[in-house]
Protein backbone atom coordinates (compact mmCIF):
# COMPACT_ATOMS: atom_id res chain seq x y z
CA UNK A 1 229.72 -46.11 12.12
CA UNK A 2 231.16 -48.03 15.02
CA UNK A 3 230.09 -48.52 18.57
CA UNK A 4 231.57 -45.17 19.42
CA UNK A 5 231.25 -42.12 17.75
CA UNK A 6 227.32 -41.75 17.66
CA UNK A 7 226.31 -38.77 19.81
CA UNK A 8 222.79 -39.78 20.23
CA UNK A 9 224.30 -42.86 22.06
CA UNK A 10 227.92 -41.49 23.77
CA UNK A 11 226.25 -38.03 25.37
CA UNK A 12 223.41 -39.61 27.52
CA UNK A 13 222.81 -38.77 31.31
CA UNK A 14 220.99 -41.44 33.41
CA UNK A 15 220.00 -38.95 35.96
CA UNK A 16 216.82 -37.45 34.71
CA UNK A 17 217.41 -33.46 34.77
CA UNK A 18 221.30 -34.18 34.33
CA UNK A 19 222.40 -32.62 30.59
CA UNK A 20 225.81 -32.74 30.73
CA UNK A 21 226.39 -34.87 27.57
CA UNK A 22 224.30 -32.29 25.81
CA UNK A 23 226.54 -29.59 27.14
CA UNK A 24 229.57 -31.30 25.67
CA UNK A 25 228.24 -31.55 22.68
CA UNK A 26 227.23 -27.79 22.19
CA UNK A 27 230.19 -26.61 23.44
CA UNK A 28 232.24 -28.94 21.13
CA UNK A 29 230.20 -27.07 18.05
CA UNK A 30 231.12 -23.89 19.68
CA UNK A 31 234.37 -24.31 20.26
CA UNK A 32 234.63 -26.37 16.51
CA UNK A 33 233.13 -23.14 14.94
CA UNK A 34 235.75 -21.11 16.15
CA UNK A 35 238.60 -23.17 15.00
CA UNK A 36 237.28 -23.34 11.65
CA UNK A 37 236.62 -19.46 11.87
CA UNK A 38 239.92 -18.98 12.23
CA UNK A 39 241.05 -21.46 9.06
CA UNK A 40 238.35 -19.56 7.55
CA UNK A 41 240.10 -15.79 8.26
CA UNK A 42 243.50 -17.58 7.26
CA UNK A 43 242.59 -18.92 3.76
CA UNK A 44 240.81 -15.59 3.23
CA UNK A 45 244.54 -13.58 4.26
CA UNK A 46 246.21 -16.15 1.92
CA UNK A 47 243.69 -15.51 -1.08
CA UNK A 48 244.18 -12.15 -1.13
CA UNK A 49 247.68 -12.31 -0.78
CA UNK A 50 248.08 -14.71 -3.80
CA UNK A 51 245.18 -12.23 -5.58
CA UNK A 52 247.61 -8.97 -4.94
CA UNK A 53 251.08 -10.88 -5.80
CA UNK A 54 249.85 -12.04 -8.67
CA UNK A 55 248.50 -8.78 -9.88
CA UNK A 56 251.75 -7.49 -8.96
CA UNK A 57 253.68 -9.98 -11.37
CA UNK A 58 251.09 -8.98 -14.00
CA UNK A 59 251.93 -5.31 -13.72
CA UNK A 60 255.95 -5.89 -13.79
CA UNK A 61 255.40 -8.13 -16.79
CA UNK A 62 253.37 -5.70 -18.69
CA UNK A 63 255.66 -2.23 -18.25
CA UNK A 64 258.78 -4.28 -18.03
CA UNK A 65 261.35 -2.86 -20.92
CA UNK A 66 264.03 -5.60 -21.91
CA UNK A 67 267.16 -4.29 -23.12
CA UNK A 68 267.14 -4.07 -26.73
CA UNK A 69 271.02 -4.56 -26.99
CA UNK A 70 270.94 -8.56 -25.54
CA UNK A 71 270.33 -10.73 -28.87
CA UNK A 72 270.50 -14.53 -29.36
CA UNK A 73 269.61 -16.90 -27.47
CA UNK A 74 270.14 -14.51 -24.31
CA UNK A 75 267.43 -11.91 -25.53
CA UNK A 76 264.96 -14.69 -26.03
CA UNK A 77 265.69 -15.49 -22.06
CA UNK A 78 265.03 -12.76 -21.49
CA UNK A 79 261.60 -12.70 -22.98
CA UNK A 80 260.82 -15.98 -21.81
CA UNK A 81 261.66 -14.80 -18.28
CA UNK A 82 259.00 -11.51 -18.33
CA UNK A 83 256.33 -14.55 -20.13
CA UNK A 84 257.41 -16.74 -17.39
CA UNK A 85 256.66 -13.70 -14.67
CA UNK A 86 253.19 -12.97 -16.31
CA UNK A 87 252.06 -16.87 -16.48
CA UNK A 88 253.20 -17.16 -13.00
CA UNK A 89 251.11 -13.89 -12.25
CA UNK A 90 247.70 -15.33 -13.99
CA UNK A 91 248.41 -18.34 -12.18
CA UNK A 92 248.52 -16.74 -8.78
CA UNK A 93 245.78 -14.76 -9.27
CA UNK A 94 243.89 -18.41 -10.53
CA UNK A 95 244.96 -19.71 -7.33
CA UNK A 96 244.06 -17.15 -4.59
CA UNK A 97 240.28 -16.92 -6.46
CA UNK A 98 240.11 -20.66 -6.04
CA UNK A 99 241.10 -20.46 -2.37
CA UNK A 100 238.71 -17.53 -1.79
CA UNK A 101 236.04 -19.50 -2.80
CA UNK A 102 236.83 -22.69 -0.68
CA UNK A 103 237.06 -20.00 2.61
CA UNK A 104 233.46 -18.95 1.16
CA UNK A 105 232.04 -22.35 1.63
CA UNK A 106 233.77 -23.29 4.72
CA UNK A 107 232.12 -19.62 5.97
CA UNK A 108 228.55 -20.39 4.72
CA UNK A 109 228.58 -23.80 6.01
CA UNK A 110 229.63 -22.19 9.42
CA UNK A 111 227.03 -19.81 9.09
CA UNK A 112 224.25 -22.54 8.65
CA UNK A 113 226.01 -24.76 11.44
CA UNK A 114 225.55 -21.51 13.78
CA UNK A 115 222.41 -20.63 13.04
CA UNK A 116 221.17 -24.61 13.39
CA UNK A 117 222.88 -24.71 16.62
CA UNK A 118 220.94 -21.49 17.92
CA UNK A 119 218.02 -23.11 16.63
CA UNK A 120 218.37 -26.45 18.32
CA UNK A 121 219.51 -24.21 21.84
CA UNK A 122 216.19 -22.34 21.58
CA UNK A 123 213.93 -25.73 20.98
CA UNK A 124 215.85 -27.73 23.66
CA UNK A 125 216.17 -25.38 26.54
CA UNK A 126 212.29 -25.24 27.47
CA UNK A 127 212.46 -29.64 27.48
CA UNK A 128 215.16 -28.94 29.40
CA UNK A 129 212.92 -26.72 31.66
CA UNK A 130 209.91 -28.59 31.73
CA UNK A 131 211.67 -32.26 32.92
CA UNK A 132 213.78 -30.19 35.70
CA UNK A 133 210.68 -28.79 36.70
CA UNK A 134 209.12 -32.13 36.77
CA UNK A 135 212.02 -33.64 38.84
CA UNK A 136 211.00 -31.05 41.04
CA UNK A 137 207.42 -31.57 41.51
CA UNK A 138 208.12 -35.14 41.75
CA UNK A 139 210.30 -34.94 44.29
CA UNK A 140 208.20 -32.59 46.18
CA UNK A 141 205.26 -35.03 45.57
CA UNK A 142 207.12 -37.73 47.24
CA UNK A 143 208.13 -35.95 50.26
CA UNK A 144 204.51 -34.97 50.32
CA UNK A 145 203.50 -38.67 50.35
CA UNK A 146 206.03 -40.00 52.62
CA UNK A 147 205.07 -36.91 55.23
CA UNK A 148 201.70 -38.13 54.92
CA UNK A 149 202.23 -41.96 55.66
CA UNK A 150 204.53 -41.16 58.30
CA UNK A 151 201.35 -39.72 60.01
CA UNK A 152 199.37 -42.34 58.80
CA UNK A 153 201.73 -44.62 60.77
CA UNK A 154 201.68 -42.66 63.85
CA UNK A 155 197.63 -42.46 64.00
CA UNK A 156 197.97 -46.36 63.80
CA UNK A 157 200.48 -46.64 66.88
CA UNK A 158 198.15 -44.34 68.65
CA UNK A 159 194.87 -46.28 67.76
CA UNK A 160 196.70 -49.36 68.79
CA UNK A 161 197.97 -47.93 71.86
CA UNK A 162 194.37 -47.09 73.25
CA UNK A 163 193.76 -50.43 72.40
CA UNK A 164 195.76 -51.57 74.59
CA UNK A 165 194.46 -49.49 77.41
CA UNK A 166 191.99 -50.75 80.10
CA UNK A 167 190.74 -47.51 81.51
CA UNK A 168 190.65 -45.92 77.50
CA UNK A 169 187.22 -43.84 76.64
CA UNK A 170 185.03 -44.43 73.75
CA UNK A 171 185.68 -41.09 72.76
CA UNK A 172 189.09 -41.25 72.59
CA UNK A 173 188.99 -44.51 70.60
CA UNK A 174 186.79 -42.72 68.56
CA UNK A 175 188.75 -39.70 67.77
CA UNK A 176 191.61 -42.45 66.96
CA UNK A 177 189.62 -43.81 64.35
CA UNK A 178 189.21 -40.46 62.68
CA UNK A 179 192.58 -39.56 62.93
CA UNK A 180 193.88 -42.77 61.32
CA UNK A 181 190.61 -42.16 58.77
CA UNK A 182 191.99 -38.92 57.72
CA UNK A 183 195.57 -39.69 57.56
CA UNK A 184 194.82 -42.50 55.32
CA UNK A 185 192.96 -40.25 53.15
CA UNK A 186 195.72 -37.63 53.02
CA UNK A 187 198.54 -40.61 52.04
CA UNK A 188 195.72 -41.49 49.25
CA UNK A 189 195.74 -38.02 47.72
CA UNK A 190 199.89 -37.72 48.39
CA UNK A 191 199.96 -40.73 46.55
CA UNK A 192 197.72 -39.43 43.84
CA UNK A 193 199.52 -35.95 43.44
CA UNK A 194 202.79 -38.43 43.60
CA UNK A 195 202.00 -40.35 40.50
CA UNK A 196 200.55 -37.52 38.05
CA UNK A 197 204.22 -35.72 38.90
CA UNK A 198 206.07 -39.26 38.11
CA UNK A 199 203.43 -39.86 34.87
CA UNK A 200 204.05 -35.68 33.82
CA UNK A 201 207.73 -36.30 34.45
CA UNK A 202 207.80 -38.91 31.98
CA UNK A 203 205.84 -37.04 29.36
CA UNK A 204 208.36 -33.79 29.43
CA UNK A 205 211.71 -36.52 29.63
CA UNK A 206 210.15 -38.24 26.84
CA UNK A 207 209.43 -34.93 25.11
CA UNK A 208 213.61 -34.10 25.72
CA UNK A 209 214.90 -37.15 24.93
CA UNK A 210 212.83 -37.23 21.38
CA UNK A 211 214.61 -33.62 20.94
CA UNK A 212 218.01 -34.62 22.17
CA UNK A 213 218.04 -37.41 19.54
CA UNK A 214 216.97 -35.61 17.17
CA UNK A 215 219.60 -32.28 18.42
CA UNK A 216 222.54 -35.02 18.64
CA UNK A 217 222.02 -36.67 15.30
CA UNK A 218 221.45 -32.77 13.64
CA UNK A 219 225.14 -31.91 15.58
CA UNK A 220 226.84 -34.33 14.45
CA UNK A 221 226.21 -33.99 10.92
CA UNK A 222 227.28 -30.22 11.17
CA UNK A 223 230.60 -31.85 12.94
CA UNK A 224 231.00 -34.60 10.81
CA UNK A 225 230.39 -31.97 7.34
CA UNK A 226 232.73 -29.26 9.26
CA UNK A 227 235.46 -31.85 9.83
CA UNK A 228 235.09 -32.80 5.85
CA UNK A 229 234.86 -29.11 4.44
CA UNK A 230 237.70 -28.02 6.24
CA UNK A 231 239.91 -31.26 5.59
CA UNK A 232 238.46 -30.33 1.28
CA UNK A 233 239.92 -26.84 1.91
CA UNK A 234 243.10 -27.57 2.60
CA UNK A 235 243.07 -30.29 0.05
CA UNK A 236 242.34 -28.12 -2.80
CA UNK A 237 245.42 -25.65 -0.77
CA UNK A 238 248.03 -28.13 -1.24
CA UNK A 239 246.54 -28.83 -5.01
CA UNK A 240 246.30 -25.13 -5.65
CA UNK A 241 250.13 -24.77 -4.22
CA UNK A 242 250.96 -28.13 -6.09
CA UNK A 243 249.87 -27.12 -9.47
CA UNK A 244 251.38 -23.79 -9.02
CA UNK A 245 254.85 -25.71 -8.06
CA UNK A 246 254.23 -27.52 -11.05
CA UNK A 247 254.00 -24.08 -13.37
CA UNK A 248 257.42 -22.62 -11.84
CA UNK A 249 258.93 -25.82 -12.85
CA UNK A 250 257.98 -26.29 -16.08
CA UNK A 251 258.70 -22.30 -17.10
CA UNK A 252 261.70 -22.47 -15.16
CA UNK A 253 263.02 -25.80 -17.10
CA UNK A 254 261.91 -23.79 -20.28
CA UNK A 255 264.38 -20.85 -18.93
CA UNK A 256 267.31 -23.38 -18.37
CA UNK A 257 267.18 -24.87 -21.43
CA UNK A 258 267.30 -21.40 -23.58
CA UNK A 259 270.52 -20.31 -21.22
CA UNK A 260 271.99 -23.30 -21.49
CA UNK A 261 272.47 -22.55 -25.21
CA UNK A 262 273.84 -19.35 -24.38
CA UNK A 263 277.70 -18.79 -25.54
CA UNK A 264 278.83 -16.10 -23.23
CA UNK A 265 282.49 -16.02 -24.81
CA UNK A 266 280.96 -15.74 -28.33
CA UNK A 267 278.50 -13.26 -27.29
CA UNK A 268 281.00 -10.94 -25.12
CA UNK A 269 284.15 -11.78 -28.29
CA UNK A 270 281.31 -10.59 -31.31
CA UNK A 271 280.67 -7.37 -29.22
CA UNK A 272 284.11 -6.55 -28.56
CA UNK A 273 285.06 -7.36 -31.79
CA UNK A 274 282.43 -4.60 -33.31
CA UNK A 275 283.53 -1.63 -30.57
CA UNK A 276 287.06 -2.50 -29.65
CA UNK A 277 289.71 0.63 -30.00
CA UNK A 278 292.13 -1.28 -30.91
CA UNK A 279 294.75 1.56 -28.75
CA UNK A 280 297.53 0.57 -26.01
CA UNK A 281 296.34 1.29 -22.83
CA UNK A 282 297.12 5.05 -21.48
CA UNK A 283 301.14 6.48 -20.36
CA UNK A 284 301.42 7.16 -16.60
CA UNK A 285 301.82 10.95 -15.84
CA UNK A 286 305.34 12.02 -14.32
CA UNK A 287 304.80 14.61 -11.68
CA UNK A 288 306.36 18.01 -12.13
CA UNK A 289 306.22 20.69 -9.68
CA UNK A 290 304.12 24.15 -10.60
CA UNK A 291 307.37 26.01 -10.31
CA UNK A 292 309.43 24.03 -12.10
CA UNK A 293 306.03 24.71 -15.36
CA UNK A 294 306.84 27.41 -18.05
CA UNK A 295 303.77 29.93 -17.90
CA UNK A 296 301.67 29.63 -21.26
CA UNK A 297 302.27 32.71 -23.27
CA UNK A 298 300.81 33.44 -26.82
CA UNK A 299 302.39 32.09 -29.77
CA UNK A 300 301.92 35.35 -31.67
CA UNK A 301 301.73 38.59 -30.95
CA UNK A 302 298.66 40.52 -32.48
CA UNK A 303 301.69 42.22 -35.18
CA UNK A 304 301.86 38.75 -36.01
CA UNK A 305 297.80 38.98 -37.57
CA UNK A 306 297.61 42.06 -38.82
CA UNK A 307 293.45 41.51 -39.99
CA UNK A 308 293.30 41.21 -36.31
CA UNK A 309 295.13 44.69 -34.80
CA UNK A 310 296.00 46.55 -37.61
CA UNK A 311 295.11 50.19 -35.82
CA UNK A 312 297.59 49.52 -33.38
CA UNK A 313 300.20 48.76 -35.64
CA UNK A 314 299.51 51.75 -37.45
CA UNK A 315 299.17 53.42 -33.86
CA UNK A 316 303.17 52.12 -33.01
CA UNK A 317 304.37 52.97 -36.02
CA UNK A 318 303.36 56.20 -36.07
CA UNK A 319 304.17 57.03 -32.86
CA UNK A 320 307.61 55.57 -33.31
CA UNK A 321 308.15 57.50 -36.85
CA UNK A 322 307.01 60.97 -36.01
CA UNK A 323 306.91 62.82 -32.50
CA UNK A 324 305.06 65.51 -34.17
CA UNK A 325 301.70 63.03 -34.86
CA UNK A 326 298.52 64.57 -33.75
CA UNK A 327 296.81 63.77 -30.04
CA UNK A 328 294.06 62.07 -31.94
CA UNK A 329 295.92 59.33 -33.41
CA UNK A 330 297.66 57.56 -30.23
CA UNK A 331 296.11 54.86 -28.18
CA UNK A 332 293.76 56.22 -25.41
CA UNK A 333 294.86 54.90 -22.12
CA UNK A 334 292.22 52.57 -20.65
CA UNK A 335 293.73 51.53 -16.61
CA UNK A 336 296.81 50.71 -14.49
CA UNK A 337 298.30 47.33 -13.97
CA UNK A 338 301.19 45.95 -12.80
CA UNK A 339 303.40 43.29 -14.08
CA UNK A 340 302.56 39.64 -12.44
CA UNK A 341 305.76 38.13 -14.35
CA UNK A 342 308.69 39.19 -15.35
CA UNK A 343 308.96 39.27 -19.44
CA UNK A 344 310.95 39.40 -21.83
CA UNK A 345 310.20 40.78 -25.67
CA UNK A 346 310.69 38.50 -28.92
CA UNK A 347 309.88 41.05 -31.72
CA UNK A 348 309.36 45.07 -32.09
CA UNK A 349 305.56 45.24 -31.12
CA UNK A 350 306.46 43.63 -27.61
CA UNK A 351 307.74 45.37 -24.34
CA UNK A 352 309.87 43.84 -21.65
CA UNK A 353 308.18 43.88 -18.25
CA UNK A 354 309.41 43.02 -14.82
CA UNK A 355 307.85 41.60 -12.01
CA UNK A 356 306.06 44.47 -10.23
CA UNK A 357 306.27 47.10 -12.62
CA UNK A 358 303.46 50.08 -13.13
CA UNK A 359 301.60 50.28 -16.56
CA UNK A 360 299.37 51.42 -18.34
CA UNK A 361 296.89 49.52 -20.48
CA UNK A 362 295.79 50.80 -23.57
CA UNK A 363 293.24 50.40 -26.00
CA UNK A 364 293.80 48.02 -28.88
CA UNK A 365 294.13 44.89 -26.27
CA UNK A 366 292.23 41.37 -26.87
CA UNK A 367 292.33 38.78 -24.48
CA UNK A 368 295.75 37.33 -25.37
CA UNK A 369 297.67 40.40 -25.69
CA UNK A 370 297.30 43.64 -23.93
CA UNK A 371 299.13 46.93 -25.16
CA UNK A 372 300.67 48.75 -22.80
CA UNK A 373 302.93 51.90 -22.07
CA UNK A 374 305.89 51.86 -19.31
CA UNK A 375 306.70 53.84 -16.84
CA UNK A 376 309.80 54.40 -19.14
CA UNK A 377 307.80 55.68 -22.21
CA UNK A 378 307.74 52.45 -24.31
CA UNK A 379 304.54 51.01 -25.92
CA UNK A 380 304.71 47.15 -27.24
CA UNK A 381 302.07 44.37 -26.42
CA UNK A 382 302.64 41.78 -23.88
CA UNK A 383 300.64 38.41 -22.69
CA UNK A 384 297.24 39.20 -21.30
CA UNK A 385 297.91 37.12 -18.34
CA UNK A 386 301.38 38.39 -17.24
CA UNK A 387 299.25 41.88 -16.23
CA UNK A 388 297.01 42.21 -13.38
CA UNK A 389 293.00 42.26 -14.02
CA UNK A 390 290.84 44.97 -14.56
CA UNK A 391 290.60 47.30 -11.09
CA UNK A 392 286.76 48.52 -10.19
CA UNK A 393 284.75 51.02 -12.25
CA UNK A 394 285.43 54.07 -10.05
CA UNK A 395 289.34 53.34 -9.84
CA UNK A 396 289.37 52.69 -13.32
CA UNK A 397 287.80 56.17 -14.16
CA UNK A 398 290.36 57.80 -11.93
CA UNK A 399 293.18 55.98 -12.85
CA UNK A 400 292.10 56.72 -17.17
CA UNK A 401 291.61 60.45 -15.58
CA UNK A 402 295.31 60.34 -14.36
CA UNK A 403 296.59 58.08 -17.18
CA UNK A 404 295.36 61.35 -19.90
CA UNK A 405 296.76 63.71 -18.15
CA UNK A 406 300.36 62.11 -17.27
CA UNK A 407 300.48 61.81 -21.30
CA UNK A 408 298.97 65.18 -22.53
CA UNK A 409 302.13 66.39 -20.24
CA UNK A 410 304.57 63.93 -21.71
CA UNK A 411 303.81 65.20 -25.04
CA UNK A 412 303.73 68.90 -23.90
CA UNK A 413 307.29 67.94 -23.28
């Protein structure tokens, strides 16, 4: 060590009761302890951040699911990707653990540099009483002593001065003598009380100044093994961040090399070559108006199937062969409709409608073809659709009550 940088030499005071350099000192270590409080709290934040990231990239690697439909040299990218994430995970986790523990060592060396300090505060602070104290009596002592020869001095003047003096009495030279007798007495004890204060002085400065040494040499060890811990910490940091660097590189020049290999116009031309269509693309639609659209009708009337309506054929023809058929045997009337479109019949088991006209619906319909009975007598099926829908329950009831009787009275007839 150099000239400068030794406390027990740099922090001195010449002025006996004067502690300042000791008061530097301590509030260096304060302040020092602080600062590396702080670096202590940040590597801790940092550790755990690491810790949880890491764990993070663990969990993502483990329930990642690749896509099973990548092959070649793309799926195995893929794999070494989610390997990649997990190393880098375990690594992270490596990493904040390491820092952790260089925050706990900075913190326990803290902890022993605060509790030393303490220590070394509670052991110097009565020197430091006892040698102001001293300077104190000391002082006192000395004005004592110089009061006292100052009236040691003036009972000499006035001896002399009676002396001097012709028409002096022997008493008054007498009570001279005593005076100047008992002020040299009291400068003898002054000087007395004077010296054990100086010699007891000495004894609690050199009781202080044996601590101080002792305190400045004990600081700066705890400074000097701060300064060093803290500069290790962030050594083993920029390792810990240097050998992660080194991990990403190496599994990311791992990664390039696999997608280098990677054909993307063989890959994409093999899978479109096992699910093309092989069809021309689709015909643009022409638009055509709604009114200018045929409506859909059946293609065959239910005469047309006869497994499918054969009573109502049989019902038709009967009805058409012989006026004299039974009640029983004709359709029973189920509601009224009314034409939605006009329409024209293609065979004998249709009827011709137009737009607006009254039926009746009869039984025997399906859900293409309803069979029906004009206004005009005639009984033929027509498109399901071309009729209005079914009215409510109540005005269907009254309208089959009407229906009956309108054709009980066209028979009558």
């Amino acid at each position: 060590m150099g000239s400068i940088g030794n406390f027990a030499e740099e922090f001195w005071n010449v002025e006996a009761g004067d502690f300042g350099g000791w008061d530097v000192v301590n509030q260096r270590i304060k302040d020092a302890a602080k600062a590396s409080s702080s670096c202590v709290d940040f590597l801790k934040q940092l550790g755990l951040a690491l810790d949880s990231f890491g764990r993070n990239l663990q969990k993502v690697a483990k329930n990642s699911t690749l896509p099973e439909f990548e092959y070649g040299e793309l799926q195995t990218s893929l794999c070494v990707v989610r390997e990649g994430v997990e190393a880098w995970g375990d690594d992270c986790v490596g990493a904040g653990a390491a820092i952790t523990q260089q925050a706990a060592a900075l913190a326990h060396h803290l902890a022993h540099a605060r509790l030393a300090r303490r220590r070394t505060n509670q052991l110097l602070k009565p020197r430091q009483q006892q040698v102001k104290e001293s300077v104190r009596k000391v002082q006192q002592a000395q004005r004592q002593a110089q009061c006292r020869m100052r009236e040691l001095v003036d009972a000499q003047s006035f001896k002399m001065t009676l002396e001097g003096k012709q028409d002096s009495t022997l008493r008054e030279k007498e009570k001279a003598n005593q005076t100047g007798w008992r002020a040299e007495e009291a400068v003898r004890e002054a000087e007395g009380q004077h010296r054990e204060a100086v010699t007891t002085h000495n004894t609690a400065l050199e009781a202080w100044c044996s601590s101080a040494a002792s305190a400045f040499t004990a600081m700066q060890e705890l400074e000097e093994t701060r300064v060093r811990l803290t500069r290790d910490t962030l050594w083993g940091v920029a390792n810990v961040c240097s050998l992660l660097a080194v991990h990403i590189d190496q599994q990311q020049e791992n990664l390039r090399s696999l997608l280098v290999r990677v054909d993307v116009e063989g890959e994409v031309g093999a899978w479109v070559a096992e699910n093309r269509t092989q069809q021309t693309p689709p015909v643009p639609l022409i638009y055509t108006p709604a009114s200018c659209l045929p409506l859909p009708t059946p293609s065959a009337t239910p005469s047309a199937t006869p497994a499918t309506t054969p009573s109502v054929r049989s019902t038709i023809t009967e009805l058409s062969d012989s006026e004299d058929d039974s009640e029983e045997r004709s359709p029973v009337p189920i509601r009224k409709a009314h034409a939605l479109y006009k329409f024209s019949s293609r065979s004998e088991s249709e009827v011709s409608l137009a737009t607006g006209e009254a039926v009746t619906v009869m039984e025997g319909s399906n859900d293409e073809w309803s069979l029906v009975r004009t206004r005009a007598g005639n009984l033929g099926f027509v498109p399901a659709n071309f009729i209005s829908s079914s009215a409510s329950s109540s005005t269907r009831n009254a309208d089959k009550t009407s229906i009956t009787k309108d054709t009980k009275d066209a028979k009558m007839m």
